[in-house]
Structure formats: C-alpha cells, structure tokens
PDB file of N, CA and C in Angstrom:
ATOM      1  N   UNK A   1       0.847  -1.154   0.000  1.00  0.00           N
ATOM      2  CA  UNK A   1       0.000   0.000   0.000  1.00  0.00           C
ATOM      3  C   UNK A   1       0.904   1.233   0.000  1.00  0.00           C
ATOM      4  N   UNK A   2       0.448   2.181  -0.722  1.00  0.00           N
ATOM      5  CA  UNK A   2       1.278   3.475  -0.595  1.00  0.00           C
ATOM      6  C   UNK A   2       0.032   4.535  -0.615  1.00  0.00           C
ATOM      7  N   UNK A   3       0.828   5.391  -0.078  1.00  0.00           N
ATOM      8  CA  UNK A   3       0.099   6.733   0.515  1.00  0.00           C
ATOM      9  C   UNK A   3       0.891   7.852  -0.165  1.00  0.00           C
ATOM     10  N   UNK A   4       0.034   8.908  -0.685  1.00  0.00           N
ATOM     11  CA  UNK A   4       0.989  10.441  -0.764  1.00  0.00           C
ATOM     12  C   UNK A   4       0.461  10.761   0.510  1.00  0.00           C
ATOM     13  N   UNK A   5       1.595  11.805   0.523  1.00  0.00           N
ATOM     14  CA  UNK A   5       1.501  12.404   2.314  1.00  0.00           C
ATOM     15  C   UNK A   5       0.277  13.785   2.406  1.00  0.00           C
ATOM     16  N   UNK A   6       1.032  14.432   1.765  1.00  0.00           N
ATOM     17  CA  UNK A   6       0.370  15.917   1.680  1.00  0.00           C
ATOM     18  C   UNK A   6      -1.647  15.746   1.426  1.00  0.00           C
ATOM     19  N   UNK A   7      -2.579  16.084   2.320  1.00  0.00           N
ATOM     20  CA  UNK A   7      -3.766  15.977   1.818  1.00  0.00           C
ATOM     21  C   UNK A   7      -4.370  14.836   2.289  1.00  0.00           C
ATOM     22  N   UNK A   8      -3.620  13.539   2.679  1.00  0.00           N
ATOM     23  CA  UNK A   8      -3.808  12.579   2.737  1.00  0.00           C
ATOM     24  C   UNK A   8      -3.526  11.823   4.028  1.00  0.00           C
ATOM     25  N   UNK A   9      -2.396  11.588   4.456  1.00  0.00           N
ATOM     26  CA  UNK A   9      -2.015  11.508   5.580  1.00  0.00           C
ATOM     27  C   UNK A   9      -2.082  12.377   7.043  1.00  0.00           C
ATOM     28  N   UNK A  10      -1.560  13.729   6.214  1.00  0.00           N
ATOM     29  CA  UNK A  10      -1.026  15.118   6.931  1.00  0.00           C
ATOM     30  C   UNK A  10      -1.347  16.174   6.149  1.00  0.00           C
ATOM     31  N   UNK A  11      -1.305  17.468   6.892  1.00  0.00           N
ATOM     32  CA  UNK A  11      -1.007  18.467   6.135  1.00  0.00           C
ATOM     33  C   UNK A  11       0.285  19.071   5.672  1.00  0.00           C
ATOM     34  N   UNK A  12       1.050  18.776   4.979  1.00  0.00           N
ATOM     35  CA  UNK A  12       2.435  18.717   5.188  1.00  0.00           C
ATOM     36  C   UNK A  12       2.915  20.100   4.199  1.00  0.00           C
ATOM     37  N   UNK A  13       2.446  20.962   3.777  1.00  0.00           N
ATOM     38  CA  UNK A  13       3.113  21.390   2.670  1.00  0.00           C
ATOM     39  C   UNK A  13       3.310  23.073   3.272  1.00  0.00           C
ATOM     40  N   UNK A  14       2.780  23.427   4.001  1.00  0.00           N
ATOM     41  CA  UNK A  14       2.637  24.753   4.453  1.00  0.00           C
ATOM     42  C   UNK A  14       4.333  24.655   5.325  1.00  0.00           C
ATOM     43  N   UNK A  15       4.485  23.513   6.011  1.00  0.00           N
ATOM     44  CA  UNK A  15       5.412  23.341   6.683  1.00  0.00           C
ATOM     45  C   UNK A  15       6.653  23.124   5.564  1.00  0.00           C
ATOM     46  N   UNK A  16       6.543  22.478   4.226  1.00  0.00           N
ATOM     47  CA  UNK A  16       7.523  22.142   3.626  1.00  0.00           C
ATOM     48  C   UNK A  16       7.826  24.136   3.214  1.00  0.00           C
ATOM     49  N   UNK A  17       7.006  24.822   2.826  1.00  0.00           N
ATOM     50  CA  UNK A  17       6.915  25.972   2.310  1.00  0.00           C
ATOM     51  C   UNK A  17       7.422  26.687   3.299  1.00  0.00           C
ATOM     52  N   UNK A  18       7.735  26.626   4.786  1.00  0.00           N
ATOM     53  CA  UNK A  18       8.189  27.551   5.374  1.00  0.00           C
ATOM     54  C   UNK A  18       9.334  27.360   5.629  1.00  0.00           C
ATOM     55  N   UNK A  19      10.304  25.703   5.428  1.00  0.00           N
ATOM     56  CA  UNK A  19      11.177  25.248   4.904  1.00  0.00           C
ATOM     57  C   UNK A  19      12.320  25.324   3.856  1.00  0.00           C
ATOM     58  N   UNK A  20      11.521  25.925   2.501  1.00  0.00           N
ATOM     59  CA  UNK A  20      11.515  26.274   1.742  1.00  0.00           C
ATOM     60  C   UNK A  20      11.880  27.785   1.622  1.00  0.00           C
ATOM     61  N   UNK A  21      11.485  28.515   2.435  1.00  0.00           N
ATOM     62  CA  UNK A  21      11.300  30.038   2.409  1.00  0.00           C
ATOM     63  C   UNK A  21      12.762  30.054   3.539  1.00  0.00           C
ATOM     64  N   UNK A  22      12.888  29.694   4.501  1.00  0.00           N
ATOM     65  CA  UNK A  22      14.285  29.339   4.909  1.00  0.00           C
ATOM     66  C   UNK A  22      15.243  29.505   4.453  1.00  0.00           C
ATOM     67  N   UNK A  23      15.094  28.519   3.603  1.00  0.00           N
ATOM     68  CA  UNK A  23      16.498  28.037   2.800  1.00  0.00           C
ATOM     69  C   UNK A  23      17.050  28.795   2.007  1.00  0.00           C
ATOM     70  N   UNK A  24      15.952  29.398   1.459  1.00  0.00           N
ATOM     71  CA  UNK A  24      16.041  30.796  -0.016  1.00  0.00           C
ATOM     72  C   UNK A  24      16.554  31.970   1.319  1.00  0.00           C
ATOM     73  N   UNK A  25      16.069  32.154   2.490  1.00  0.00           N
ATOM     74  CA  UNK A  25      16.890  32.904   3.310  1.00  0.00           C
ATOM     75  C   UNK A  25      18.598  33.073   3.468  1.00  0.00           C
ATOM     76  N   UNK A  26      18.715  31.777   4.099  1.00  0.00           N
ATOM     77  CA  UNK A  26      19.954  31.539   3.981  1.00  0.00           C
ATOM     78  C   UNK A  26      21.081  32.010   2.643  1.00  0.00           C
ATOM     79  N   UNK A  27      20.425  32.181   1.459  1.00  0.00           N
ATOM     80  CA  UNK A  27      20.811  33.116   0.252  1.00  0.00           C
ATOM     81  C   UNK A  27      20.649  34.149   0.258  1.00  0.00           C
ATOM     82  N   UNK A  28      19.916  35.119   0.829  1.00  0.00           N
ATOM     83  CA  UNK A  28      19.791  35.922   1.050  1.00  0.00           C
ATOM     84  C   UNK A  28      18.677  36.864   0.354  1.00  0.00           C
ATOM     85  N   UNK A  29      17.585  35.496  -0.029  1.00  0.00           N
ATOM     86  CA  UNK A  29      16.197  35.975  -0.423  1.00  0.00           C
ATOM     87  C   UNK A  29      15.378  36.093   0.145  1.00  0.00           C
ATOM     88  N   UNK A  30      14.327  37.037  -0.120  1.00  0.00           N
ATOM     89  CA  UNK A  30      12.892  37.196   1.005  1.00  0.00           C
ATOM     90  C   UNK A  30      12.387  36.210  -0.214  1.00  0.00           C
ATOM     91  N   UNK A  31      11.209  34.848  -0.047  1.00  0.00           N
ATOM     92  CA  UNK A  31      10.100  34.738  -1.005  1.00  0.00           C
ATOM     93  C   UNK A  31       9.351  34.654   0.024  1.00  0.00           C
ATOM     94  N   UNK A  32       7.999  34.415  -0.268  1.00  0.00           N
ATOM     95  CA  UNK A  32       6.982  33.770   0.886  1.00  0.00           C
ATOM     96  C   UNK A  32       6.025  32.377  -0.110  1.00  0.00           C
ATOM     97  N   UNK A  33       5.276  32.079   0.674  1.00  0.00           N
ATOM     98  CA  UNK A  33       4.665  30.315   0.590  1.00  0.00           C
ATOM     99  C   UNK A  33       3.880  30.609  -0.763  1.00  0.00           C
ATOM    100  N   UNK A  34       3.438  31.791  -1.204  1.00  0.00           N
ATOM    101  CA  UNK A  34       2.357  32.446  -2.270  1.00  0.00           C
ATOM    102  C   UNK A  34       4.167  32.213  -3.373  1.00  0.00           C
ATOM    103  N   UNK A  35       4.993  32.303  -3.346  1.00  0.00           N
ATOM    104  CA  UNK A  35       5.441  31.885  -4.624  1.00  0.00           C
ATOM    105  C   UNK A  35       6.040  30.351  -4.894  1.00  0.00           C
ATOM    106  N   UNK A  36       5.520  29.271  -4.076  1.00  0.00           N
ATOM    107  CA  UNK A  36       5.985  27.866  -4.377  1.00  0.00           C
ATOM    108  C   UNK A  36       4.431  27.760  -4.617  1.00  0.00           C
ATOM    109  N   UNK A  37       3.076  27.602  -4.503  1.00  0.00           N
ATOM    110  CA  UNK A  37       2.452  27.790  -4.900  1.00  0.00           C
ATOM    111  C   UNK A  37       2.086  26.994  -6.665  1.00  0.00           C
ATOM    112  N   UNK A  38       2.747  27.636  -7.154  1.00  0.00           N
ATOM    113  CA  UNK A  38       2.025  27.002  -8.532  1.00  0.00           C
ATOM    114  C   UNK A  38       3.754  25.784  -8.610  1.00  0.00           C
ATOM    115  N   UNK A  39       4.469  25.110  -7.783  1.00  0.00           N
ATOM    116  CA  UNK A  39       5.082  24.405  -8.040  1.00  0.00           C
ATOM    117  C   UNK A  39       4.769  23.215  -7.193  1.00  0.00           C
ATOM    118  N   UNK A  40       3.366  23.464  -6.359  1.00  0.00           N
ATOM    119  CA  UNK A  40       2.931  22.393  -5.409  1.00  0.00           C
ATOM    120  C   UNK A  40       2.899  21.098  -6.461  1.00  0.00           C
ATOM    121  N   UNK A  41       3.205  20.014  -6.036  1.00  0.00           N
ATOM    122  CA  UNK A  41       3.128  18.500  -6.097  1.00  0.00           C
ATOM    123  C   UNK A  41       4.099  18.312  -7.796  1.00  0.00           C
ATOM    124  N   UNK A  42       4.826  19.133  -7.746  1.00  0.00           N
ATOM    125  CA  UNK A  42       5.563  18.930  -8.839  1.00  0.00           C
ATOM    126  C   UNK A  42       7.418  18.766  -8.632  1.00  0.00           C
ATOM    127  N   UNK A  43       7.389  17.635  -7.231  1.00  0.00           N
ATOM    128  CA  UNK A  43       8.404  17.272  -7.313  1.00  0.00           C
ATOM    129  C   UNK A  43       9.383  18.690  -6.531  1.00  0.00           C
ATOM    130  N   UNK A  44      10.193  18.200  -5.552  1.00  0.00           N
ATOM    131  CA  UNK A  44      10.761  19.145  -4.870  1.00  0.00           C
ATOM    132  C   UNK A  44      12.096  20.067  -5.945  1.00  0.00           C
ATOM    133  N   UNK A  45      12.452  19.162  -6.583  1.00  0.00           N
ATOM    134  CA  UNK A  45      13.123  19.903  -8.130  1.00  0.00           C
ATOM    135  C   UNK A  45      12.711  21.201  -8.497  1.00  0.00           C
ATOM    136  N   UNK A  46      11.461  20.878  -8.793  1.00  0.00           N
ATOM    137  CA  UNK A  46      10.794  22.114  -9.638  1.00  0.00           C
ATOM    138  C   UNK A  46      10.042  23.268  -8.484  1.00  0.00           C
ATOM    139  N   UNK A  47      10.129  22.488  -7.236  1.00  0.00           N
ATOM    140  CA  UNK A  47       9.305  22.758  -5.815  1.00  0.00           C
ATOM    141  C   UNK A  47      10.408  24.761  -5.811  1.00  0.00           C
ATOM    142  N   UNK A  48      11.647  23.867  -5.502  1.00  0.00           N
ATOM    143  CA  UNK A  48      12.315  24.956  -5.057  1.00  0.00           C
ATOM    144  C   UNK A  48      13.384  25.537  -6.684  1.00  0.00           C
ATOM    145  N   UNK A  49      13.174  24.671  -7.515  1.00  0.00           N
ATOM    146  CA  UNK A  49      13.751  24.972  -8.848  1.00  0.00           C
ATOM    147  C   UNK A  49      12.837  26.443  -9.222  1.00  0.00           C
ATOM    148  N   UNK A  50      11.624  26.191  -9.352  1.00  0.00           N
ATOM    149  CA  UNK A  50      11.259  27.052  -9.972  1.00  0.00           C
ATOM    150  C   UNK A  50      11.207  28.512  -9.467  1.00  0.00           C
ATOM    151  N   UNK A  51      10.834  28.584  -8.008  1.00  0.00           N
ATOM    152  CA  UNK A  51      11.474  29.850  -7.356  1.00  0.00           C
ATOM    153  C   UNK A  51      12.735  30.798  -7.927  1.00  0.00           C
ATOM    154  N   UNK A  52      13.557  29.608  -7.404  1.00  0.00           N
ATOM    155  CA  UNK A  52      15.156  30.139  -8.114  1.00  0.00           C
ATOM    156  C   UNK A  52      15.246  30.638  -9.641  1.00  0.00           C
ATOM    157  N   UNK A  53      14.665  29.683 -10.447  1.00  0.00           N
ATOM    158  CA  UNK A  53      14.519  30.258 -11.976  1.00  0.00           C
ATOM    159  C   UNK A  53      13.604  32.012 -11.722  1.00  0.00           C
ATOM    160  N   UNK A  54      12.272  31.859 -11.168  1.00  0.00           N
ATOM    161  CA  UNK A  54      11.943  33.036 -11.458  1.00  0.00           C
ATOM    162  C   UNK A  54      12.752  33.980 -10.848  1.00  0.00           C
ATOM    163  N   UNK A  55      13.566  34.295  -9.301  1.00  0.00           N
ATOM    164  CA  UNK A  55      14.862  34.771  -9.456  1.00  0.00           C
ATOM    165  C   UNK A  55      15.626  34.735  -9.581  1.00  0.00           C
ATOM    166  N   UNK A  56      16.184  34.312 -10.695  1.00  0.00           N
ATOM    167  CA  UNK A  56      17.289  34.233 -11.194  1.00  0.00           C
ATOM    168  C   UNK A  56      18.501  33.797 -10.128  1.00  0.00           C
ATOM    169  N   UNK A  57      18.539  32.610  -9.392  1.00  0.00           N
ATOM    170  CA  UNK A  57      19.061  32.378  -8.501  1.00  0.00           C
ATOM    171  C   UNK A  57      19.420  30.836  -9.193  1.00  0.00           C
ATOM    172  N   UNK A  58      20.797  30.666  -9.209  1.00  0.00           N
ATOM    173  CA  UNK A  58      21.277  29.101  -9.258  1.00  0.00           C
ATOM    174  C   UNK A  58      21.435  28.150  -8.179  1.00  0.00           C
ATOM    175  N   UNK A  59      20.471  27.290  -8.522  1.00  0.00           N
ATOM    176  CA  UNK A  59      20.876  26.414  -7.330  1.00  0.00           C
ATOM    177  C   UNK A  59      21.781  25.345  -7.212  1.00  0.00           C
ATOM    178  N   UNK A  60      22.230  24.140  -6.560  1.00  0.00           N
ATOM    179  CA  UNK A  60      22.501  23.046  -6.911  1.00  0.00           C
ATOM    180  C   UNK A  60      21.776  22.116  -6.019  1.00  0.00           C
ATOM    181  N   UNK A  61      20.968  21.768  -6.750  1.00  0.00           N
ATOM    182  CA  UNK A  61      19.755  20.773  -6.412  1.00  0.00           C
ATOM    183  C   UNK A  61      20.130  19.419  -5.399  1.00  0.00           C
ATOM    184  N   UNK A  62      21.046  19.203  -5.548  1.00  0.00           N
ATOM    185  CA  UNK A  62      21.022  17.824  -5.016  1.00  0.00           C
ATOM    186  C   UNK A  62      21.844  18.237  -3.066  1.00  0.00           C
ATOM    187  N   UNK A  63      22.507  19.755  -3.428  1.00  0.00           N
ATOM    188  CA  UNK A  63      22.763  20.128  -2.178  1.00  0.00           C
ATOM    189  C   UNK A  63      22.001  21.058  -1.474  1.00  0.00           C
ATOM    190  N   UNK A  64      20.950  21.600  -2.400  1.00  0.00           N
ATOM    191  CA  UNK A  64      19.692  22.644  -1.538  1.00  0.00           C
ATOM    192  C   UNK A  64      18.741  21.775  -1.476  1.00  0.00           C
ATOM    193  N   UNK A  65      18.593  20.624  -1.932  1.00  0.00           N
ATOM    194  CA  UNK A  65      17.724  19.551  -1.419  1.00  0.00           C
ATOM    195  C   UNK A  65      17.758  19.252  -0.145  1.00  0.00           C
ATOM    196  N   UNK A  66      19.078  18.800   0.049  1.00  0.00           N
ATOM    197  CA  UNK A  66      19.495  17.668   1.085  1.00  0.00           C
ATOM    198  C   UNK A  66      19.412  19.091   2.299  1.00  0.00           C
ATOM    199  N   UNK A  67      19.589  19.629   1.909  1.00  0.00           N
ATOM    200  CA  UNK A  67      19.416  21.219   3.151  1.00  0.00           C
ATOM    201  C   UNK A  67      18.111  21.958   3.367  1.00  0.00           C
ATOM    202  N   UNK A  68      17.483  21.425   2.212  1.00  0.00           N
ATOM    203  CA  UNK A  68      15.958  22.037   2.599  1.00  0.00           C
ATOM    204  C   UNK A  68      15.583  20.949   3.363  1.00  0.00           C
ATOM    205  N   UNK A  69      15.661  19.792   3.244  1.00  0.00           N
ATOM    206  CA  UNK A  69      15.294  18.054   4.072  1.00  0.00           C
ATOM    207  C   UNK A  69      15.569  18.273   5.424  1.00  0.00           C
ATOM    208  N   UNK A  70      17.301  19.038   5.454  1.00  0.00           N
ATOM    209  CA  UNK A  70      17.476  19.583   6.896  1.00  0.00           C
ATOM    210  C   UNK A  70      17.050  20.292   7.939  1.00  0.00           C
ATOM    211  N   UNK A  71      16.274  21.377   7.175  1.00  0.00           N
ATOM    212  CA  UNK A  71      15.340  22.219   7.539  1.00  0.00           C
ATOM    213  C   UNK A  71      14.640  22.044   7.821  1.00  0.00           C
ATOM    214  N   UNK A  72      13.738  20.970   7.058  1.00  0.00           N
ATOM    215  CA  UNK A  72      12.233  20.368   7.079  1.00  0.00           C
ATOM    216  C   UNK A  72      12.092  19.727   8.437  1.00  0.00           C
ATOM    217  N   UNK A  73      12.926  19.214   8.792  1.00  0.00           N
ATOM    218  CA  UNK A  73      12.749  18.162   9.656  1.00  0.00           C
ATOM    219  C   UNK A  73      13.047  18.625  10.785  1.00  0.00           C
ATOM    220  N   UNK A  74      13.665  19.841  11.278  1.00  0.00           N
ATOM    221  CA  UNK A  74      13.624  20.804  12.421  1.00  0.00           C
ATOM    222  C   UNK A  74      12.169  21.344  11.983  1.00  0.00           C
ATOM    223  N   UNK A  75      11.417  21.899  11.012  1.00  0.00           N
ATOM    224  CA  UNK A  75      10.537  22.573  11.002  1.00  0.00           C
ATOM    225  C   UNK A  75       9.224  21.619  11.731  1.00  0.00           C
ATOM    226  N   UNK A  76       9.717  20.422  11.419  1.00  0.00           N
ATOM    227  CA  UNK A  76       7.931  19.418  11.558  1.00  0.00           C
ATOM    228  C   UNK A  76       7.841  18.841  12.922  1.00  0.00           C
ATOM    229  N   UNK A  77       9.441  18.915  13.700  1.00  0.00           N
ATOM    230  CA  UNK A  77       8.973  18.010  14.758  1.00  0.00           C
ATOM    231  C   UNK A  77       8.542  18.693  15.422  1.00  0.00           C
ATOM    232  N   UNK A  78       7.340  18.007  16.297  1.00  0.00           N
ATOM    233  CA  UNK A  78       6.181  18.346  16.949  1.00  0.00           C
ATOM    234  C   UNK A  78       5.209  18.998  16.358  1.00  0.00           C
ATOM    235  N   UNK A  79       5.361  19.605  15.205  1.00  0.00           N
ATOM    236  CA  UNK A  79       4.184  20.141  14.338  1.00  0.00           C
ATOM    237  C   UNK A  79       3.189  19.474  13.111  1.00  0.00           C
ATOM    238  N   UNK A  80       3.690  18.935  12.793  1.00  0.00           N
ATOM    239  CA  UNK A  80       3.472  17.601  11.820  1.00  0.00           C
ATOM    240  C   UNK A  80       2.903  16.770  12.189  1.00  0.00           C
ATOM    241  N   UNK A  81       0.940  16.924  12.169  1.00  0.00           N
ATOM    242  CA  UNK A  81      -0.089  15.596  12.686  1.00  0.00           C
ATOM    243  C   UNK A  81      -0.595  15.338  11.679  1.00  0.00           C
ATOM    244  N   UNK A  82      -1.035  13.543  11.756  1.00  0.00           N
ATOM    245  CA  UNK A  82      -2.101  13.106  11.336  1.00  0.00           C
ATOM    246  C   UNK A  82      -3.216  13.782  10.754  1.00  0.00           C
ATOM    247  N   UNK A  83      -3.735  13.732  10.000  1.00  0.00           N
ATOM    248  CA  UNK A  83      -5.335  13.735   9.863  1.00  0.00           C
ATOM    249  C   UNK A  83      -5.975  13.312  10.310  1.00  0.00           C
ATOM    250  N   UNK A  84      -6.998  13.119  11.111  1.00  0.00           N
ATOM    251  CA  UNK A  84      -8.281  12.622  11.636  1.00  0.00           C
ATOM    252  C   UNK A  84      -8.925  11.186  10.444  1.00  0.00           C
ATOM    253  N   UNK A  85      -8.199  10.335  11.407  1.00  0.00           N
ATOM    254  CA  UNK A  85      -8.418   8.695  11.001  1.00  0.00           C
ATOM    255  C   UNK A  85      -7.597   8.363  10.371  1.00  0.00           C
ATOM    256  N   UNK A  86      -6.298   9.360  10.050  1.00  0.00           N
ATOM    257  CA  UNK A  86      -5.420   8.643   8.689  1.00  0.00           C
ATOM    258  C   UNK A  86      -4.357   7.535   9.764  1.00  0.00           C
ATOM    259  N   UNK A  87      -4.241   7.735  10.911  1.00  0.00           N
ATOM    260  CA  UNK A  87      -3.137   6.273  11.673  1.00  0.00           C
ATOM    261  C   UNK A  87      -4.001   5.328  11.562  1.00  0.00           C
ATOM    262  N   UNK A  88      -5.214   5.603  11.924  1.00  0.00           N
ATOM    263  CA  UNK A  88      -6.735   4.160  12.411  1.00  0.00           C
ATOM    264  C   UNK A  88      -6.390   3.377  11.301  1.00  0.00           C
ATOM    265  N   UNK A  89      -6.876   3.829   9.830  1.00  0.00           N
ATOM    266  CA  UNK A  89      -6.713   3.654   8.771  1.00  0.00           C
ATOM    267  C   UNK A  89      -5.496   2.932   8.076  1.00  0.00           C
ATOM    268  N   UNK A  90      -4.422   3.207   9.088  1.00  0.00           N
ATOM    269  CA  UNK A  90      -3.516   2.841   8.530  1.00  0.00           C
ATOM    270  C   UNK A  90      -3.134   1.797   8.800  1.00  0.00           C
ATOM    271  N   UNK A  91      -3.148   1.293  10.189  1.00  0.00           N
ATOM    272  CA  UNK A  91      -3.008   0.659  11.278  1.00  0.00           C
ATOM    273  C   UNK A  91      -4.128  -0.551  10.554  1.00  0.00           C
ATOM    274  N   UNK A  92      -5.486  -0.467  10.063  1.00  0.00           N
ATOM    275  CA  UNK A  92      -5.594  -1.342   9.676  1.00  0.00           C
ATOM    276  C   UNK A  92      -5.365  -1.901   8.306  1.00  0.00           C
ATOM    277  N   UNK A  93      -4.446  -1.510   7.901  1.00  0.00           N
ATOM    278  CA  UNK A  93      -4.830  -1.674   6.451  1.00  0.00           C
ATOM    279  C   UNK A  93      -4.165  -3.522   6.067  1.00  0.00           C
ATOM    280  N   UNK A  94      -2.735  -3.549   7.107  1.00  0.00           N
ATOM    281  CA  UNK A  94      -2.657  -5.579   6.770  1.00  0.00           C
ATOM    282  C   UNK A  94      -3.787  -5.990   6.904  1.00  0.00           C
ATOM    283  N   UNK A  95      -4.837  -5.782   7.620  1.00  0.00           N
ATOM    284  CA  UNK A  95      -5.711  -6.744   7.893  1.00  0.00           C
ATOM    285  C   UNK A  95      -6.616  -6.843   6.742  1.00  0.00           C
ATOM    286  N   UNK A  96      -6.666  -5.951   5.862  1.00  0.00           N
ATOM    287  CA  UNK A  96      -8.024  -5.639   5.152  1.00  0.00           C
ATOM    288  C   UNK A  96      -7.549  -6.710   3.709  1.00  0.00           C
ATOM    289  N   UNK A  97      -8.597  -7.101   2.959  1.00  0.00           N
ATOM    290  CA  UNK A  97      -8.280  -7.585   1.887  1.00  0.00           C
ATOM    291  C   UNK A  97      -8.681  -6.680   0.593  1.00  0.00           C
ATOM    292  N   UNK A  98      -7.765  -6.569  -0.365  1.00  0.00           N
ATOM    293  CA  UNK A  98      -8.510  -5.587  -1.693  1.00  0.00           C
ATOM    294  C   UNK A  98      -8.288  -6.490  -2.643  1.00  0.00           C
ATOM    295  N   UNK A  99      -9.119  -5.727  -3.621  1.00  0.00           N
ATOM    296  CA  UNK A  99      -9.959  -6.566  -4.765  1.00  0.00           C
ATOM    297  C   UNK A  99      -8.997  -6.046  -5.992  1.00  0.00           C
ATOM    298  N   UNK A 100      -8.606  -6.104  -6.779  1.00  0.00           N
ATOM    299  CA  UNK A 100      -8.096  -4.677  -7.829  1.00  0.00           C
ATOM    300  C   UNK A 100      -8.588  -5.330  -8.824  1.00  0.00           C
ATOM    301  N   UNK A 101      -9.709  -4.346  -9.512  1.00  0.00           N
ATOM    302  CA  UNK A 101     -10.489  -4.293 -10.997  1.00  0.00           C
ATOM    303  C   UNK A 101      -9.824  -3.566 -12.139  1.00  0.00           C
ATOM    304  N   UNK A 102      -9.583  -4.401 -13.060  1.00  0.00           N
ATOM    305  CA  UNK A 102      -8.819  -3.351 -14.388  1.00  0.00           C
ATOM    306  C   UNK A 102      -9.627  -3.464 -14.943  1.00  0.00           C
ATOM    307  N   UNK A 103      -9.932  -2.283 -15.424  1.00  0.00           N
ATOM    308  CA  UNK A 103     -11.084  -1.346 -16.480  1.00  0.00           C
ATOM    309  C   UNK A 103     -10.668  -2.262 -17.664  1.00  0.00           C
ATOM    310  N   UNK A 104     -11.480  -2.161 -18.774  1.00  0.00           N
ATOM    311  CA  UNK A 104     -10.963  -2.801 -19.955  1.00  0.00           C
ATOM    312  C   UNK A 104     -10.617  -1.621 -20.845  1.00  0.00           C
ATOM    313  N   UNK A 105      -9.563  -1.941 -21.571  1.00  0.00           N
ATOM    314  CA  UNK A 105      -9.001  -0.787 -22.692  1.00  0.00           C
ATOM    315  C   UNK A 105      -9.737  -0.143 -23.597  1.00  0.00           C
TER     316      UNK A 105
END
C-alpha cells in the first residue's frame, strides 16, 4: 500500500513551504509560501527549482535539497499531525483484503 503524504495523511506542505522560504533565506532571499504555490506536487526539483529560476538564482539541487530536508525536519517536529483517522486507517490496512479491478481498454 502506498500513501501520498500531503492531503492525505497530513497536512504537510505549508510546513515544507516555510522550509523552503528558509532556505532561499539563507541566500539571502525574502520569497513567501504564495510563490511555491504554482510548483505544489511537482516534485521538490521544480518545488524549489522554480522559485530560483523566477529569481534568477542558481541552485545546486542535489545540495539545496538535502538542506531544505534539513530544515524540514527541524521545522515538523512536533508540528506535523495526522489527519483525523489517517493512523486508524492505517493501522488497519494488513488486515483488510482488496480486490483490484482493471477497467478494460
């Protein structure tokens, strides 16, 4: 079974966005959560890529990743809950049996 997080599990993205807005700090940018926005669920690449493109800011992805991750994870502990039924739910899900129907082509 797999789960996306954001919407589903948790509310997770306001927190990734203030994460996010951090990190672009640490460069010495103001953005706020209104410009990741149209890069929601498109992959943390393009998450914090596209910011940087619209200011003209170079990043290197695989090390403002691993530093926004750093961030993130000071940002969530203790802030970062459940949704209402998403552990219950989860908690049962070995037990449950599913069916999977493929549509015909």
């Amino acid at each position: 079974m797999i789960f996306d997080l954001d919407g589903v599990l948790a509310i997770s993205e306001p927190l990734l966005a203030e994460a996010a807005i951090a990190l672009f700090a640490e460069k010495g940018q103001v953005v706020t959560a209104d410009d990741f926005k149209p890069f929601i669920g498109m992959g943390e690449d393009r998450y914090i890529g596209g910011v940087a493109d619209r200011l003209g800011i170079e990043l290197d992805l695989e090390r403002d990743k691993a530093r926004l991750y750093e961030i993130y994870l000071r940002v969530i502990k203790g802030r970062l809950r459940p949704l209402s039924g998403a552990v219950e739910f989860v908690k049962t899900c070995p037990r449950r049996t599913y069916s999977w129907k493929h549509a015909a082509a």
